[in-house]
N, C-alpha and C. Protein backbone atom coordinates (compact mmCIF):
# COMPACT_ATOMS: atom_id res chain seq x y z
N UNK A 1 126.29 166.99 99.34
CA UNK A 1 125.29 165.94 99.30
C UNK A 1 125.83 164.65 99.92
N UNK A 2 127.17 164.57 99.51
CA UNK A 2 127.60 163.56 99.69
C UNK A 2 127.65 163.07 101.53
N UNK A 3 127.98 164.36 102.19
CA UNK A 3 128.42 164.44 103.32
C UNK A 3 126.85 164.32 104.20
N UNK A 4 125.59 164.86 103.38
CA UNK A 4 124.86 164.48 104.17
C UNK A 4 123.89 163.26 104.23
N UNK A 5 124.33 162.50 103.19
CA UNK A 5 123.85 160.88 102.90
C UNK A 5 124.96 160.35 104.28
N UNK A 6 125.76 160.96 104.13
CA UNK A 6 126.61 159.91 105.91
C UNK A 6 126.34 160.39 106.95
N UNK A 7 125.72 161.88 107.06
CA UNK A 7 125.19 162.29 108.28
C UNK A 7 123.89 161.48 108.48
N UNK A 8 123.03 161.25 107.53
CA UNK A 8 121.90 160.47 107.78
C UNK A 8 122.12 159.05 107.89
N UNK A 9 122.98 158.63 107.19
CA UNK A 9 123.47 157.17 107.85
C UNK A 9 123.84 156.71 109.30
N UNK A 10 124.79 157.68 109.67
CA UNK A 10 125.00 157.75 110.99
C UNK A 10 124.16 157.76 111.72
N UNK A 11 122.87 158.87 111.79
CA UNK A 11 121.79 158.94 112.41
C UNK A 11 120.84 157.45 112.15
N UNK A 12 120.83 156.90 111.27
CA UNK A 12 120.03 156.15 111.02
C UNK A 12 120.82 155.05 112.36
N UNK A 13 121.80 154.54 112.24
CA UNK A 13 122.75 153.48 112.82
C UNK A 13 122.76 153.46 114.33
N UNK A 14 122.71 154.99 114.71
CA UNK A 14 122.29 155.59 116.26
C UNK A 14 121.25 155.27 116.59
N UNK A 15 120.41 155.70 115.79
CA UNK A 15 118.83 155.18 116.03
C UNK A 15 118.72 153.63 116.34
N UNK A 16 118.73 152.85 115.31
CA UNK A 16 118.56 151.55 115.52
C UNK A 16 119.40 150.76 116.22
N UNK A 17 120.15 150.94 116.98
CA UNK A 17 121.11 150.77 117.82
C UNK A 17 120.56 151.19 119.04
N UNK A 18 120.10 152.22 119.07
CA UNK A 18 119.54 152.88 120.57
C UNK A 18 118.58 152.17 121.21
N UNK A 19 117.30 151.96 119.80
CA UNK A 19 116.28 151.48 119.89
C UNK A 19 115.85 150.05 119.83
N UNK A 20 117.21 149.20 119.48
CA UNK A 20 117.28 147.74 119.87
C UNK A 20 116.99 146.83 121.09
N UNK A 21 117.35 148.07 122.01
CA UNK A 21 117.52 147.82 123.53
C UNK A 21 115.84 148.12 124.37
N UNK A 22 115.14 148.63 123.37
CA UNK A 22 114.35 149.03 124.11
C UNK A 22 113.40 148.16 125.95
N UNK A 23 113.50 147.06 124.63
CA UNK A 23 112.28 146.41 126.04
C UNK A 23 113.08 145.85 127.17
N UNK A 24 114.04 146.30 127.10
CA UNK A 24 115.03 146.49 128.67
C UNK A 24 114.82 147.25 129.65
N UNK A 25 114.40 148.84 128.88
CA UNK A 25 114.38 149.60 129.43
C UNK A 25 113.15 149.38 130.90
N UNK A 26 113.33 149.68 132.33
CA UNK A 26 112.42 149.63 132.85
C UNK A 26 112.56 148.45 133.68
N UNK A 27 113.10 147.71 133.41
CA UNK A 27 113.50 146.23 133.57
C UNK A 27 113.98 146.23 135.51
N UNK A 28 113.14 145.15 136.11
CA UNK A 28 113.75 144.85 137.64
C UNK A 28 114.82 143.87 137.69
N UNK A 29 115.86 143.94 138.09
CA UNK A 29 116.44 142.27 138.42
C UNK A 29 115.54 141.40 138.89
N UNK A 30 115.83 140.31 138.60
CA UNK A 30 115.30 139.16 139.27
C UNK A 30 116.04 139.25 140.82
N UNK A 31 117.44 139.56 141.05
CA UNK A 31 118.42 139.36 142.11
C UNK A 31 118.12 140.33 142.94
N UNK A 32 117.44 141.73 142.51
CA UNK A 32 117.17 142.83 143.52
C UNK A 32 115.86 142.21 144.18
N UNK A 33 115.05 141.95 143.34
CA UNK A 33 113.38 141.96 143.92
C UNK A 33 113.93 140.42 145.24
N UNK A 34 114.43 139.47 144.77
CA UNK A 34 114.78 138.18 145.93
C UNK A 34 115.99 138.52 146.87
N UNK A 35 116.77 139.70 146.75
CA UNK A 35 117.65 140.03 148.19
C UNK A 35 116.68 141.14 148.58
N UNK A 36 115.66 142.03 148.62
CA UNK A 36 115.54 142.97 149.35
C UNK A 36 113.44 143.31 148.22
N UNK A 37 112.81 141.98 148.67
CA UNK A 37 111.36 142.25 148.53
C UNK A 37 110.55 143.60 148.83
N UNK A 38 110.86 143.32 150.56
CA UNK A 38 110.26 144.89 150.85
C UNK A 38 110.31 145.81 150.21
N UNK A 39 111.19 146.11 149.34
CA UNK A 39 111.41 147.61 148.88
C UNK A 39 110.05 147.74 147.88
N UNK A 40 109.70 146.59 146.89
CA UNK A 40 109.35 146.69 146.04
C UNK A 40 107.88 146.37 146.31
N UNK A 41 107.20 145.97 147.72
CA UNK A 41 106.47 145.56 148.23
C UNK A 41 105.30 146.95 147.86
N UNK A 42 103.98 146.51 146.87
CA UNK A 42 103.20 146.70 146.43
C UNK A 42 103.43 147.83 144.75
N UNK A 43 104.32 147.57 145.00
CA UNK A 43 104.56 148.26 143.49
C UNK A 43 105.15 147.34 142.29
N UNK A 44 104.44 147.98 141.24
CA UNK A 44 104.53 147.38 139.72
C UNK A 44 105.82 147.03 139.16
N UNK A 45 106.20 145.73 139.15
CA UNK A 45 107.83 145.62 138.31
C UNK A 45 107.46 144.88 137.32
N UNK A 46 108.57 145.11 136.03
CA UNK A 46 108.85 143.86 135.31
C UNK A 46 110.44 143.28 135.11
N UNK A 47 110.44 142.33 134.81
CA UNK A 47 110.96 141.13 135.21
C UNK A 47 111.39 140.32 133.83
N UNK A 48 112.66 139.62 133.46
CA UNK A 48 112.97 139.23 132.50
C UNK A 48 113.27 138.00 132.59
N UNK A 49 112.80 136.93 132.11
CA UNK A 49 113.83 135.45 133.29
C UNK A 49 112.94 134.22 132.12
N UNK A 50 113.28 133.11 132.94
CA UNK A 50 112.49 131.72 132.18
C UNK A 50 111.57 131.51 133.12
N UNK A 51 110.68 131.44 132.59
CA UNK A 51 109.62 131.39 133.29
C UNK A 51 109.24 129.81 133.79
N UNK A 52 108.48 128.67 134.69
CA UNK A 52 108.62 127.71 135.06
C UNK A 52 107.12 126.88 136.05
N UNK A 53 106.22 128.13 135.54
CA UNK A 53 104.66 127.81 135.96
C UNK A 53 105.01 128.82 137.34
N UNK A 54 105.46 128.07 138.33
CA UNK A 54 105.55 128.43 139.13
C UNK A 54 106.41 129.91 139.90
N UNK A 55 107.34 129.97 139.10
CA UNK A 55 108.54 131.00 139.28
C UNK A 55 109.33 131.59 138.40
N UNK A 56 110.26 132.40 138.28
CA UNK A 56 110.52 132.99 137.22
C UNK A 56 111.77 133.23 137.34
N UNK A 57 113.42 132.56 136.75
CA UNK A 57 114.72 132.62 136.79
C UNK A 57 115.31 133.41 135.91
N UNK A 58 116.64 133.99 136.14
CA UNK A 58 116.78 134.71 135.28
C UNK A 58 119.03 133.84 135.04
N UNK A 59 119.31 134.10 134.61
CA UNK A 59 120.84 133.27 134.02
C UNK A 59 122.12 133.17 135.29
N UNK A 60 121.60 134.43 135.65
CA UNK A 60 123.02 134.65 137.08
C UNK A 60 122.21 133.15 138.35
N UNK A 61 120.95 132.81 137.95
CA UNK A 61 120.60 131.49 139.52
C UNK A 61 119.59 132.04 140.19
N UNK A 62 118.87 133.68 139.79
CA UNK A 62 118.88 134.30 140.92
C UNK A 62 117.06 133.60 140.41
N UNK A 63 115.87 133.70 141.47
CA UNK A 63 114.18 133.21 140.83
C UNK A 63 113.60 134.19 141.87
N UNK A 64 112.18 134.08 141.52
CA UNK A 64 111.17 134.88 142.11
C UNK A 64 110.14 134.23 142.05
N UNK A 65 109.41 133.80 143.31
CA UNK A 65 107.76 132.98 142.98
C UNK A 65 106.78 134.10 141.99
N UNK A 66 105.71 133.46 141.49
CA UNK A 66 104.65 133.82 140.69
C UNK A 66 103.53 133.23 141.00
N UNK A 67 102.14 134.10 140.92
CA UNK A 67 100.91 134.06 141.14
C UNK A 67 100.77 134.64 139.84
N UNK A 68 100.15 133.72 138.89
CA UNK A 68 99.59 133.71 138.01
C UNK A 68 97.94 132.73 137.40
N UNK A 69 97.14 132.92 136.93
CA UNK A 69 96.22 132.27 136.25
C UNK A 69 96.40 131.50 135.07
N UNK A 70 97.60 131.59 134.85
CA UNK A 70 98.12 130.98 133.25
C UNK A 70 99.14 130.60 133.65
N UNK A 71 99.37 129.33 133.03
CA UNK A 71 100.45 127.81 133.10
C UNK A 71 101.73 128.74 132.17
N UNK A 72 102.63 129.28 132.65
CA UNK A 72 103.41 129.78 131.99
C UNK A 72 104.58 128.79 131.63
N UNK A 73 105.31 128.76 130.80
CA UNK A 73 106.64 128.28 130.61
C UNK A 73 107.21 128.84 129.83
N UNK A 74 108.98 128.72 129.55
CA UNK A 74 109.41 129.47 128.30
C UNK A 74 109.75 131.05 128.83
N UNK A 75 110.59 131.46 127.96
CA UNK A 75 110.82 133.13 128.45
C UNK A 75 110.24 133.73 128.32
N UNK A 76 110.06 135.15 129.25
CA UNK A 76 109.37 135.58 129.12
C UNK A 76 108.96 136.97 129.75
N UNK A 77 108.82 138.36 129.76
CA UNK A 77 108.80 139.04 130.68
C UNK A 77 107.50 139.41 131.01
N UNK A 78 107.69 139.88 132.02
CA UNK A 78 106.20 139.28 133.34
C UNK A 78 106.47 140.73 134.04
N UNK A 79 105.09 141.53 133.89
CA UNK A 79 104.70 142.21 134.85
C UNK A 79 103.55 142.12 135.81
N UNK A 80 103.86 143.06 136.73
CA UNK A 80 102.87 142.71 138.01
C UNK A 80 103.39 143.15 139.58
N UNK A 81 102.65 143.03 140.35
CA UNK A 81 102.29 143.68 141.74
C UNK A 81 103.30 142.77 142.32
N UNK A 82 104.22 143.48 143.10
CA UNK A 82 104.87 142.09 144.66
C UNK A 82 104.04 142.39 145.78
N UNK A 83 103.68 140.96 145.97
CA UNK A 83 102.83 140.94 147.40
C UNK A 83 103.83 140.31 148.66
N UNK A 84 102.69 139.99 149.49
CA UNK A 84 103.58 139.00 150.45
C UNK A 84 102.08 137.98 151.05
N UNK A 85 102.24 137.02 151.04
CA UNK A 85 101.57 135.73 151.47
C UNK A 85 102.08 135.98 153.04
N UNK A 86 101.14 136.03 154.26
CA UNK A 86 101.16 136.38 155.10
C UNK A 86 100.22 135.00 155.90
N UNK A 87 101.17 133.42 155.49
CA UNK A 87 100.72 132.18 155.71
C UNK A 87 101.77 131.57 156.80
N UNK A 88 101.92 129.88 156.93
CA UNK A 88 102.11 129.74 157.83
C UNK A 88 104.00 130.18 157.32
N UNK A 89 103.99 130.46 155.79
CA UNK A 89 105.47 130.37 155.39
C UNK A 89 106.19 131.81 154.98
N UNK A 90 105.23 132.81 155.13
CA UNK A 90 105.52 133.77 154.94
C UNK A 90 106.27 134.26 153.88
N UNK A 91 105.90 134.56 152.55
CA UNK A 91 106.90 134.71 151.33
C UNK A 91 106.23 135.76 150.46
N UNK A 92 106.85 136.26 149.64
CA UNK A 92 106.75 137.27 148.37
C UNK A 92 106.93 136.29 147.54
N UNK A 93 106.04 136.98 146.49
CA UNK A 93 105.56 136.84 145.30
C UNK A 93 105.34 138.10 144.38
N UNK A 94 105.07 137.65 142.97
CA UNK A 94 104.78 138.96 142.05
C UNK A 94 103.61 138.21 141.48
N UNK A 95 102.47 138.91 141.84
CA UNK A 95 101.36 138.46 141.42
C UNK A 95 101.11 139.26 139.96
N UNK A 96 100.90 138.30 138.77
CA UNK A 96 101.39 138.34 137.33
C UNK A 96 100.35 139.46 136.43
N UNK A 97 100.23 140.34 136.07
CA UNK A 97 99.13 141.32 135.52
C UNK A 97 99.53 141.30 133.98
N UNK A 98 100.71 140.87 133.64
CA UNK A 98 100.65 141.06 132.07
C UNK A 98 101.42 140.15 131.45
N UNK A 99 101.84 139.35 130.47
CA UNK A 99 103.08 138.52 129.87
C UNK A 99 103.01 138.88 128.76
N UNK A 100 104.26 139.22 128.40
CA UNK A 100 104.69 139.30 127.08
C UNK A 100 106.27 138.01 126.77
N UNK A 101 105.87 137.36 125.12
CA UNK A 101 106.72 136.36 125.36
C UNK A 101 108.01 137.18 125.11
N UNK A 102 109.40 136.13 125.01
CA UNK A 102 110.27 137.45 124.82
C UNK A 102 110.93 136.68 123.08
C-alpha cells in the first residue's frame, strides 16, 4: 500500500509539472517571426511578449508590429495571421485574431 501511495505521488508530481508548461506549448518566437517573416507569411502563430498597442516584445529585444482593433497593453499572448503591408514601406505584421492575457 505503502509503495503505491508513492507511485501515485510521483505520478501526481509528473503530471503537474508536465502540465504547468502548457500554454507554451505551440508558442512562435518573437526573434524567428522578425529574422525570417516569409516563412510564416499567411499562417497562424502565437506569440508571447509585452504587448505596446502597437507591437509586441518579448525579453531577449526581439518585437513584431500588430494589427489589431483593440488598444492592447500589458502581457500578453496574441494569436493571428502574418501578413505583409505591400505600401510605400513594405512590412509584416501579425494581424491579431485572438488575446489571451498572460
Amino acid at each position: 500500500m505503502k509503495k503505491q501511495l508513492m507511485l501515485v505521488g510521483i505520478i501526481v508530481i509528473l503530471l503537474t509539472v508536465g502540465f504547468s508548461g502548457c500554454n507554451e506549448i505551440g508558442l512562435t518566437h518573437i526573434g524567428d517571426l522578425q529574422a525570417n517573416p516569409g516563412k510564416y507569411l499567411g499562417k497562424e502563430v502565437k506569440v508571447k511578449g509585452e504587448v505596446n498597442f502597437t507591437h509586441i516584445s518579448d525579453d531577449k529585444g526581439h518585437s513584431f508590429l500588430l494589427r489589431t482593433e483593440i488598444g492592447l497593453s500589458g502581457q500578453y499572448y496574441l494569436t493571428g495571421i502574418v501578413k505583409y503591408a505591400s505600401s510605400a514601406d513594405n512590412y509584416y505584421y501579425l494581424d491579431v485574431t485572438k488575446t489571451d492575457a498572460i
